[in-house]
Protein backbone atom coordinates (compact mmCIF):
# COMPACT_ATOMS: atom_id res chain seq x y z
CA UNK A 1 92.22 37.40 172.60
CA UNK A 2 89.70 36.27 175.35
CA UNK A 3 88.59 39.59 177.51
CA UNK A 4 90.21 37.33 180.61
CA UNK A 5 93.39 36.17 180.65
CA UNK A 6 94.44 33.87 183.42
CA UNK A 7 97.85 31.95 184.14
CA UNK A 8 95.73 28.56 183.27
CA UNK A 9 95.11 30.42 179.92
CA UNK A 10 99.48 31.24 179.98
CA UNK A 11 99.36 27.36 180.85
CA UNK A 12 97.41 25.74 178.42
CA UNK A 13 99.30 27.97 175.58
CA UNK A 14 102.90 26.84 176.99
CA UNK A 15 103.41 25.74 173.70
CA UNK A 16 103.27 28.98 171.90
CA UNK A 17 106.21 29.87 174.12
CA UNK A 18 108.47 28.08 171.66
CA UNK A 19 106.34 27.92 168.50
CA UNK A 20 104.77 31.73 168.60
CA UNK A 21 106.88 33.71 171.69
CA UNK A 22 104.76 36.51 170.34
CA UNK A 23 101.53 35.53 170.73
CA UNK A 24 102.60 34.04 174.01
CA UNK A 25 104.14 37.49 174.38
CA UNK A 26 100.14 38.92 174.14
CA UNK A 27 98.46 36.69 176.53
CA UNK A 28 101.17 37.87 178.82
CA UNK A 29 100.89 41.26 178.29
CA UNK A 30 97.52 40.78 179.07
CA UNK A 31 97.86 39.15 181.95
CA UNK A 32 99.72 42.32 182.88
CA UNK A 33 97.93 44.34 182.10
CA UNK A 34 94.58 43.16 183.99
CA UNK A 35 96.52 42.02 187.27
CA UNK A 36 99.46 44.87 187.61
CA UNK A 37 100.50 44.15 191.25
CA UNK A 38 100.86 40.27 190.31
CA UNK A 39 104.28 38.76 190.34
CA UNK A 40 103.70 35.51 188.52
CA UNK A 41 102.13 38.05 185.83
CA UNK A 42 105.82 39.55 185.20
CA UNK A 43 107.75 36.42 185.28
CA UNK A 44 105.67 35.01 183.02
CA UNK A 45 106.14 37.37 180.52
CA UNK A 46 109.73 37.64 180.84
CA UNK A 47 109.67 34.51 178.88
CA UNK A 48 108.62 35.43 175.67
CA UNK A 49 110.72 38.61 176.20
CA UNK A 50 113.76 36.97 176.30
CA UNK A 51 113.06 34.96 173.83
CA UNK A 52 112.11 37.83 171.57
CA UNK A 53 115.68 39.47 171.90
CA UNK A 54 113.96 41.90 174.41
CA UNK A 55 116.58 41.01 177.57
CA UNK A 56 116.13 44.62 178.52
CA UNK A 57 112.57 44.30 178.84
CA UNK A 58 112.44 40.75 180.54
CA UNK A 59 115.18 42.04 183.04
CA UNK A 60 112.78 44.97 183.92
CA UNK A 61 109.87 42.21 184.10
CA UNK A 62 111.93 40.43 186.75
CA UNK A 63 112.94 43.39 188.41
CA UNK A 64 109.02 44.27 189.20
CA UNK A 65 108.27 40.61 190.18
CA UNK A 66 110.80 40.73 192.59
CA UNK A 67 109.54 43.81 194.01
CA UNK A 68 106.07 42.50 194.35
CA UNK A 69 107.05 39.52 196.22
CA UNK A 70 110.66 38.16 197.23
CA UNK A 71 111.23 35.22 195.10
CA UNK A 72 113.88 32.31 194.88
CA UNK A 73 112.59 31.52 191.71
CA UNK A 74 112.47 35.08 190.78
CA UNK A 75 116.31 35.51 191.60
CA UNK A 76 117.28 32.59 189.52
CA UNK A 77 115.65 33.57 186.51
CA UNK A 78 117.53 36.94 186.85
CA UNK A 79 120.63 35.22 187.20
CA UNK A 80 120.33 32.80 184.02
CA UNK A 81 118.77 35.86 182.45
CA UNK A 82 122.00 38.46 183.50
CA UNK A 83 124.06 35.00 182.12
CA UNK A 84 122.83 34.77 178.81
CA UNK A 85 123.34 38.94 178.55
CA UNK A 86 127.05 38.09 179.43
CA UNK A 87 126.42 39.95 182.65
CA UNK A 88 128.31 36.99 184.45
CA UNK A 89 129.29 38.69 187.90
CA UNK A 90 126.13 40.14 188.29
CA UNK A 91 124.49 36.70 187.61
CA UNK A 92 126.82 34.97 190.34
CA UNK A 93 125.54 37.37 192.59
CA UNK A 94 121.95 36.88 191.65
CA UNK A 95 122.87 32.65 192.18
CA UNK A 96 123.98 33.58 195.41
CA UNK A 97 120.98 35.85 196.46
CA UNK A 98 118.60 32.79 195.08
CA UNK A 99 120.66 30.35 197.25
CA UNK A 100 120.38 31.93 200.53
CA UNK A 101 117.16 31.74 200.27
CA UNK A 102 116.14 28.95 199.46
CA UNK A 103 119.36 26.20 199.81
CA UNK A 104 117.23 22.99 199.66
CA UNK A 105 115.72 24.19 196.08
CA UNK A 106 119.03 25.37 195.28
CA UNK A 107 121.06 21.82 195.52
CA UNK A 108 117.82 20.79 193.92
CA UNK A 109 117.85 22.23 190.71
CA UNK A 110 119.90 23.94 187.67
CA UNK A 111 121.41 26.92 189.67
CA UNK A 112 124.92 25.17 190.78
CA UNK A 113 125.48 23.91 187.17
CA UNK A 114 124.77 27.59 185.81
CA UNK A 115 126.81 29.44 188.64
CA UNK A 116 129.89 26.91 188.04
CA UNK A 117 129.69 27.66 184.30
CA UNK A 118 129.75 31.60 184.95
CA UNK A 119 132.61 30.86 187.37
CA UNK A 120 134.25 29.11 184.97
CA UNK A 121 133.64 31.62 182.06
CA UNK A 122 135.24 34.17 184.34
CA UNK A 123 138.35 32.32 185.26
CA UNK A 124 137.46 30.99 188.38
CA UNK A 125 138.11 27.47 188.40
CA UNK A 126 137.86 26.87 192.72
CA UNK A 127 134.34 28.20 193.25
CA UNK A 128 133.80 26.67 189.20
CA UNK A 129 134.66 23.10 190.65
CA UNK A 130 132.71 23.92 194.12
CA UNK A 131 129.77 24.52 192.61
CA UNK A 132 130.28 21.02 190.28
CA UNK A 133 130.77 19.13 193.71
CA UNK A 134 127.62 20.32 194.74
CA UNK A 135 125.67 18.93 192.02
CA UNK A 136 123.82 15.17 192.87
CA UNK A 137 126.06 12.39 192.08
CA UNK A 138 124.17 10.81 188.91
CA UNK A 139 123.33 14.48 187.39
CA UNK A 140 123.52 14.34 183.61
CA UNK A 141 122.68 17.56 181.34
CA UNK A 142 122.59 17.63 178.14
CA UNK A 143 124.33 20.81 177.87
CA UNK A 144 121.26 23.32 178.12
CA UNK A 145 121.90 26.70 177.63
CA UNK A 146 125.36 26.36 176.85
CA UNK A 147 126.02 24.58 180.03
CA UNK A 148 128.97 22.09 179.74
CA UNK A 149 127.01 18.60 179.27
CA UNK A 150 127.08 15.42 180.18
CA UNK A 151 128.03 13.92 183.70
CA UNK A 152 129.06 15.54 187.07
CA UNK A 153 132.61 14.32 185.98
CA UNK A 154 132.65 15.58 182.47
CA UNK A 155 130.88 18.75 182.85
CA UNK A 156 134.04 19.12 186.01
CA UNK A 157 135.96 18.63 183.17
CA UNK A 158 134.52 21.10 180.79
CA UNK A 159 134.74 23.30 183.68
CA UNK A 160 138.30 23.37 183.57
CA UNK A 161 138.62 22.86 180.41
CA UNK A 162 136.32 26.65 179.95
CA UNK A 163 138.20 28.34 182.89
CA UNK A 164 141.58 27.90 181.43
CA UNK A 165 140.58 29.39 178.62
CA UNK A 166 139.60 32.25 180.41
CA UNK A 167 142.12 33.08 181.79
CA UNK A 168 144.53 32.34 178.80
CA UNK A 169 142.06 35.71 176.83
C-alpha cells in the first residue's frame, strides 16, 4: 500500500474493481481515510462495497458524499444502489432528486432506463412507458443490471411485459 493514495492511484487500479473489489476496497479506504471531508473519496469506495455484498455500507458511503457536496451523480448512484437492494420507491425518488438537478445529464445517461424499470417492477406501467419515451431514439442496452435490453421499442416492450407481471403478484 503506497503511504499516499490518490484518486489517479483509484484510477489506474480501475481494474481491480472487477478482478480484486477488495483490494480496490483498500486503496479506497485509504483514500478515506487520508482525505475524510472528500466526496469523490466516499463514492469511490461505495464501489467495491457494493460489490462486496456490503449495500449497507456503500449506502452509508453515499449518504456522506452527498453531505459533503450536493451531487447529481451522487443521487444516481443512490438510486441504482436503493434498486439493486429492492428498495424501488425509494430509488424512484432518488431518480427524481438526481433529475431535478441536473435534467440535461439526466436525458443523457442511464437514469430514465433504470427509473422506467423500477416503475415497471412496481406496477406502474404510465410513468414505466414515460420514462422509455424519454430515452434517445437509437438507444440500445444490452440489458445491464437487469435492465430490459435491447432497443427503445423492445425494452417499451419488456416494460410492459415486467409491469403486468407486477401487478398480476
Amino acid at each position: 500500500m503506497p503511504d499516499k493514495v490518490t484518486h489517479d492511484d483509484l484510477t489506474q487500479n480501475f481494474h481491480l474493481l472487477r478482478s480484486d473489489p477488495a483490494k480496490f476496497l483498500e486503496l479506497a479506504d485509504e483514500l478515506v481515510r487520508q482525505n475524510p471531508k472528500d466526496h469523490r473519496a466516499y463514492f469511490r469506495r461505495h464501489w467495491p462495497l457494493a460489490l462486496l455484498g456490503q449495500h449497507d455500507l456503500a449506502l452509508a458511503d453515499l449518504d456522506q458524499a452527498i453531505s459533503l457536496e450536493e451531487h447529481y451523480g451522487h443521487r444516481e448512484a443512490r438510486g441504482d444502489l436503493l434498486r439493486d437492494m429492492g428498495r424501488l420507491p425509494e430509488a424512484i425518488d432518488e431518480y427524481d432528486r438526481a433529475e431535478s438537478m441536473d435534467p440535461e445529464a439526466w436525458l443523457g445517461g442511464f437514469g430514465p432506463l433504470f427509473r422506467a424499470d423500477c416503475h415497471a417492477r412496481l406496477g406502474n406501467l404510465e410513468a414505466a412507458l414515460a420514462d422509455c419515451a424519454t430515452l434517445r431514439d437509437e438507444h440500445w442496452t444490452p440489458g445491464m443490471n437487469g435492465t430490459p435490453a435491447g432497443n427503445k421499442e423492445e425494452v417499451a416492450a419488456e416494460l410492459r411485459r415486467r409491469a403486468t407481471a407486477a401487478r398480476k403478484s
